[in-house]
N, C-alpha and C. Protein backbone atom coordinates (compact mmCIF):
# COMPACT_ATOMS: atom_id res chain seq x y z
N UNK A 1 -16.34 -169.50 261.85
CA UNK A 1 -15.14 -169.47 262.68
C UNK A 1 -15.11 -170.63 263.67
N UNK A 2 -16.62 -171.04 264.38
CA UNK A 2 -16.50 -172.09 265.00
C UNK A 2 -15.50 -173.17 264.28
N UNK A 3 -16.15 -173.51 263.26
CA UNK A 3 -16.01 -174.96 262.60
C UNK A 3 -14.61 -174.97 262.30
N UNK A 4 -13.76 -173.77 261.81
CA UNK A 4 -12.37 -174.13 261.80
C UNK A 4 -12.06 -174.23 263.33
N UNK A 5 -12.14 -173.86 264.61
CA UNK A 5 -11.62 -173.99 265.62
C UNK A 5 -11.66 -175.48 265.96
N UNK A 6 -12.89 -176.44 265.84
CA UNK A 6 -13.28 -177.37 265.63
C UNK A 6 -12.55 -178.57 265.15
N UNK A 7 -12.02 -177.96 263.73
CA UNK A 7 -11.16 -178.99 262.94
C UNK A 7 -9.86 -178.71 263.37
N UNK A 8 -8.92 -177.80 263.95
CA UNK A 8 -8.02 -177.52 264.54
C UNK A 8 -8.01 -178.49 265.38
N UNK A 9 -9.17 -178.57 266.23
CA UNK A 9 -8.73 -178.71 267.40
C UNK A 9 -8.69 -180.33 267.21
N UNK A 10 -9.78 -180.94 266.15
CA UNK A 10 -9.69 -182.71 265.92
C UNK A 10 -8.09 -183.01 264.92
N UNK A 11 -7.54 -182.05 264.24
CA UNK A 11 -6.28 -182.64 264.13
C UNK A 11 -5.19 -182.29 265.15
N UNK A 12 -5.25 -181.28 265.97
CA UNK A 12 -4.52 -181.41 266.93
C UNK A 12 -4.36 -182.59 267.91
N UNK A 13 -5.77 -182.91 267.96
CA UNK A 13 -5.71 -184.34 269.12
C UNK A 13 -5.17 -185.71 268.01
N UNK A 14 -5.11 -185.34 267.21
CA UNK A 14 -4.89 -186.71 266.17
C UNK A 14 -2.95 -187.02 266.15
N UNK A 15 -3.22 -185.19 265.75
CA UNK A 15 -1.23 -185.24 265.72
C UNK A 15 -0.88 -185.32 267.16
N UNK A 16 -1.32 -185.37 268.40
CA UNK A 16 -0.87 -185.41 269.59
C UNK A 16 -1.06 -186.91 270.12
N UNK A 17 -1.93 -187.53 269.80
CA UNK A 17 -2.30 -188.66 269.87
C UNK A 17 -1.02 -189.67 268.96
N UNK A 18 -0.86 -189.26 267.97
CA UNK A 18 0.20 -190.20 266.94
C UNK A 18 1.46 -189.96 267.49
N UNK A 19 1.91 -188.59 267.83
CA UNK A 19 3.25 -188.42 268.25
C UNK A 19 3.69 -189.15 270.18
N UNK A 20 2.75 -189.59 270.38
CA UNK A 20 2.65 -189.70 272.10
C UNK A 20 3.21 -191.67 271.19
N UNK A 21 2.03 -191.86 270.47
CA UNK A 21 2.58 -193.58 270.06
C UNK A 21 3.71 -193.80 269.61
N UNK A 22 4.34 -192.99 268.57
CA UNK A 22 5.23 -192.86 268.19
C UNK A 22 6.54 -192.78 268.99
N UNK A 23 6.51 -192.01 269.87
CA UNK A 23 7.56 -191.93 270.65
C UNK A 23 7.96 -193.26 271.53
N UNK A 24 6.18 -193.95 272.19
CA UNK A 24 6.81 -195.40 272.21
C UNK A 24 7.47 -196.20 271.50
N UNK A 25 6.92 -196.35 270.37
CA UNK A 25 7.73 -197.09 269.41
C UNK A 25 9.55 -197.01 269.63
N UNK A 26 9.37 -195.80 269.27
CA UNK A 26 10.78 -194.85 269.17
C UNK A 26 11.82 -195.30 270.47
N UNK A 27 11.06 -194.94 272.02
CA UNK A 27 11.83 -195.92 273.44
C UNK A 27 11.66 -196.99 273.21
N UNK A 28 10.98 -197.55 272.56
CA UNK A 28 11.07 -199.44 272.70
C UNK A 28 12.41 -199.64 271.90
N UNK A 29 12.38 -198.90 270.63
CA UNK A 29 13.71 -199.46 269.80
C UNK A 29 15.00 -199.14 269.99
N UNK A 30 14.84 -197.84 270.91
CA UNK A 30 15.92 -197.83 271.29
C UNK A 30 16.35 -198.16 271.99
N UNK A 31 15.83 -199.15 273.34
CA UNK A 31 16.30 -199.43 274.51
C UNK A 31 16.68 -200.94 273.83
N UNK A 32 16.05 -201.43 272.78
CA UNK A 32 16.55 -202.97 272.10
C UNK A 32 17.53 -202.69 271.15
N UNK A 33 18.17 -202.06 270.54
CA UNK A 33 18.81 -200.99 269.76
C UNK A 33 20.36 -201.83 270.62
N UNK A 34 20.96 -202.56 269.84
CA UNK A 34 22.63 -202.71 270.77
C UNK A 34 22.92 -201.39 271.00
N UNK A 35 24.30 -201.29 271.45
CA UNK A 35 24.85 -200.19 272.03
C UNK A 35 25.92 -200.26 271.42
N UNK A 36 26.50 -200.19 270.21
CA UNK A 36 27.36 -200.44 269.81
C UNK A 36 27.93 -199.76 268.51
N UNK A 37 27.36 -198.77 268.21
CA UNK A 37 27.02 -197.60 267.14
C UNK A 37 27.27 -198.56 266.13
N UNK A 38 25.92 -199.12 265.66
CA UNK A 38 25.42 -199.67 264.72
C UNK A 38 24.32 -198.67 263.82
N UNK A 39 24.16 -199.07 262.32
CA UNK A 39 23.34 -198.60 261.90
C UNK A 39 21.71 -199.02 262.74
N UNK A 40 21.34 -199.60 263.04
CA UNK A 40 20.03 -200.10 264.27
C UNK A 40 20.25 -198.83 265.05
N UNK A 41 21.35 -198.68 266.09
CA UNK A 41 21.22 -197.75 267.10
C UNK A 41 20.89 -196.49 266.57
N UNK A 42 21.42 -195.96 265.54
CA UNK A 42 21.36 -194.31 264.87
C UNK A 42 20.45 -194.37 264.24
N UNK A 43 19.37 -195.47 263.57
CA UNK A 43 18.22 -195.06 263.78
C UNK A 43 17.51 -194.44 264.60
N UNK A 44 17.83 -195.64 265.68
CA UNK A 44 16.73 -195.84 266.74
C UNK A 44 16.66 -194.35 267.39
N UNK A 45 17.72 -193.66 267.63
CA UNK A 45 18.56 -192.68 268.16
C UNK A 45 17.61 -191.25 267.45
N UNK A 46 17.88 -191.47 266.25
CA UNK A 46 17.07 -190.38 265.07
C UNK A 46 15.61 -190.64 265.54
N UNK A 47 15.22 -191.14 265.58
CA UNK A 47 13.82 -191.94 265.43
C UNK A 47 13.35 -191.59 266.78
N UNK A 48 14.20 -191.16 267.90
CA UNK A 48 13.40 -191.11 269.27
C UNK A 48 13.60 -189.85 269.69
N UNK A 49 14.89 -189.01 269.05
CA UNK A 49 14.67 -187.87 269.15
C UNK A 49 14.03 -186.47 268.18
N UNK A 50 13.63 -187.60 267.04
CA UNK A 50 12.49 -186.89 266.33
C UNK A 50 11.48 -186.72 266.90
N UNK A 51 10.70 -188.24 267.92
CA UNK A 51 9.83 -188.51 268.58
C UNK A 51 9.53 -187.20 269.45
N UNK A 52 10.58 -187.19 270.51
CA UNK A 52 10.64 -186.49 271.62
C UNK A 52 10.24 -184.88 271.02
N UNK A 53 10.86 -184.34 269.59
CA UNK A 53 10.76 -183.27 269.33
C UNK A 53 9.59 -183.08 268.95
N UNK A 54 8.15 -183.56 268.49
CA UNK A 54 7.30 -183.57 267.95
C UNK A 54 6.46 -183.77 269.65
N UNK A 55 6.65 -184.56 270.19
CA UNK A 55 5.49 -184.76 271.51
C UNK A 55 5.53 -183.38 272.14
């Protein structure tokens, strides 16, 4: 029982760790992202509030 608590707990820090980078990514592109409802922005847009939903 240890050892699964263990591995829980090393992909938890892995998926918490990726989603924290990710979400930078995600504010960087969107703040460079025109403003102009372009396909770029509705990525960027998708992409940061996927971010946000996962952190």
């Amino acid at each position: 029982m240890e050892g699964l608590f263990i591995f829980y707990t090393i992909c938890a820090a892995i998926t918490a760790i990726s989603s924290i980078i990710s979400l930078g990514y995600a504010s960087l592109a969107l703040m460079s992202a025109p403003n102009d409802g372009s396909a770029a922005r509705n990525n960027a847009l998708y992409s940061f509030s996927r971010s946000v939903a996962i952190a």
